[in-house]
C-alpha atoms as a PDB file:
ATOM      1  CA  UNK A   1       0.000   0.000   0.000  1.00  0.00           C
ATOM      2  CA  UNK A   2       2.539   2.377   1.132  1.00  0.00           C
ATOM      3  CA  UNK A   3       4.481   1.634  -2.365  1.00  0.00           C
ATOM      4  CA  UNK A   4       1.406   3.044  -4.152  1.00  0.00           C
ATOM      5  CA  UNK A   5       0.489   5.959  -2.896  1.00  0.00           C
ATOM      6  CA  UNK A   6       2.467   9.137  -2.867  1.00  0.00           C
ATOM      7  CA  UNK A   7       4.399  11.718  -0.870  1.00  0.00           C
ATOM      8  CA  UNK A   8       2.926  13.354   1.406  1.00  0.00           C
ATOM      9  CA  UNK A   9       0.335  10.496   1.985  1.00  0.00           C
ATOM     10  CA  UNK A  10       2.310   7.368   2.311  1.00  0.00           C
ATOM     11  CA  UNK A  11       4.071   8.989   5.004  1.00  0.00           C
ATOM     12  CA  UNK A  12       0.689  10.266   7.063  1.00  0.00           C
ATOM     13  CA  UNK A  13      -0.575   6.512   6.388  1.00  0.00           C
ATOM     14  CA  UNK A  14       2.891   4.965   7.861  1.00  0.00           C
ATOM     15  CA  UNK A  15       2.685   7.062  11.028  1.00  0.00           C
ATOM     16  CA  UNK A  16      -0.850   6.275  11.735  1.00  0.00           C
ATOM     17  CA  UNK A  17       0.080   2.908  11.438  1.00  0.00           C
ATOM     18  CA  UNK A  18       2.898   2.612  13.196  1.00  0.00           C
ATOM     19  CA  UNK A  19       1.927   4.766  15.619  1.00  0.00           C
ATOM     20  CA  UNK A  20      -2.182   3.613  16.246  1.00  0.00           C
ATOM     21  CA  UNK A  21      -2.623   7.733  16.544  1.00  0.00           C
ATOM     22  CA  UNK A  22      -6.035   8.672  15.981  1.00  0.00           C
ATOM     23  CA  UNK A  23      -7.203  11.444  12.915  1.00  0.00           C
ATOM     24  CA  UNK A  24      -6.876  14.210  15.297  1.00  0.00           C
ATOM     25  CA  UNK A  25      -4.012  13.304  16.505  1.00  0.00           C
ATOM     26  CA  UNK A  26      -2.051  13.353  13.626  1.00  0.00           C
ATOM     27  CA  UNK A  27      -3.389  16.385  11.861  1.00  0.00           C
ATOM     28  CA  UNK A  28      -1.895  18.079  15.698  1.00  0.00           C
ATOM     29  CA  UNK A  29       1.125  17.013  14.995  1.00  0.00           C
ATOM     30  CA  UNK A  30       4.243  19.361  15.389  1.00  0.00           C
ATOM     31  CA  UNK A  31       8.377  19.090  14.690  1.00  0.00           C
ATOM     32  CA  UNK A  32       8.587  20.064  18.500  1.00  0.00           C
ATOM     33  CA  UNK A  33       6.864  16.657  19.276  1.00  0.00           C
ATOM     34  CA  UNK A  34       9.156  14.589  17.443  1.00  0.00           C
ATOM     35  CA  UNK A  35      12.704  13.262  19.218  1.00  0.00           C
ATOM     36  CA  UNK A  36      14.893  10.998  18.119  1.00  0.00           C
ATOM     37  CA  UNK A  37      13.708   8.318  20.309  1.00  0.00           C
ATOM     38  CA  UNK A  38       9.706   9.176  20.177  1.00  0.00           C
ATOM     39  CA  UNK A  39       7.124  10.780  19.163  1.00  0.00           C
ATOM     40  CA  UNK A  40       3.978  12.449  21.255  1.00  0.00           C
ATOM     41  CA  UNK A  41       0.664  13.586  20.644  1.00  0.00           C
ATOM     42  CA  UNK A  42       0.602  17.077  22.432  1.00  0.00           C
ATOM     43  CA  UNK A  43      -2.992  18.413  20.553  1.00  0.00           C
ATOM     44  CA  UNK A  44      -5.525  17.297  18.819  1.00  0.00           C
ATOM     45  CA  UNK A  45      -7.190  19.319  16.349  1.00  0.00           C
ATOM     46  CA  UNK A  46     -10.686  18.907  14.894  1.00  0.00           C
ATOM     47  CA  UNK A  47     -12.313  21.043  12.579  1.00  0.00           C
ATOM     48  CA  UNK A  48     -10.620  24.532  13.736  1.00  0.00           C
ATOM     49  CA  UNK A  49     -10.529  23.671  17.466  1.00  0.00           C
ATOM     50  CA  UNK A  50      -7.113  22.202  19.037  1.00  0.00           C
ATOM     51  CA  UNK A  51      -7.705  20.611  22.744  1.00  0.00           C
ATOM     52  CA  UNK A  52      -5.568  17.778  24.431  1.00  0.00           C
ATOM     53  CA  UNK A  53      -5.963  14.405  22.999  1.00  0.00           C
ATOM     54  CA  UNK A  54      -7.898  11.676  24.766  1.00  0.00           C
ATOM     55  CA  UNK A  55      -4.937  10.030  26.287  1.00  0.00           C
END
């Protein structure tokens, strides 16, 4: 799957599925919560409205 489908989108599906984050999650994502070791899930944004995620 990952082989078909291009840049930008191979790499949003690969993180969601490596990392089980959910839609929110991912769109929330920023360079400051990426280390070399892990990454976090500080926000969560839906529609125009960033809270916390669930957990």
């Amino acid at each position: 799957m990952l082989t078909v489908l291009p840049e930008p989108a191979a790499t949003v599906v690969a993180v969601a599925a490596f990392t089980g984050m959910r839609r929110g999650e991912l769109r929330g994502l920023l360079w400051e919560n990426y280390s070399q070791a892990e990454l976090r899930a500080s926000q969560s944004v839906w529609e125009s409205f960033i809270t916390e995620p669930k957990t």
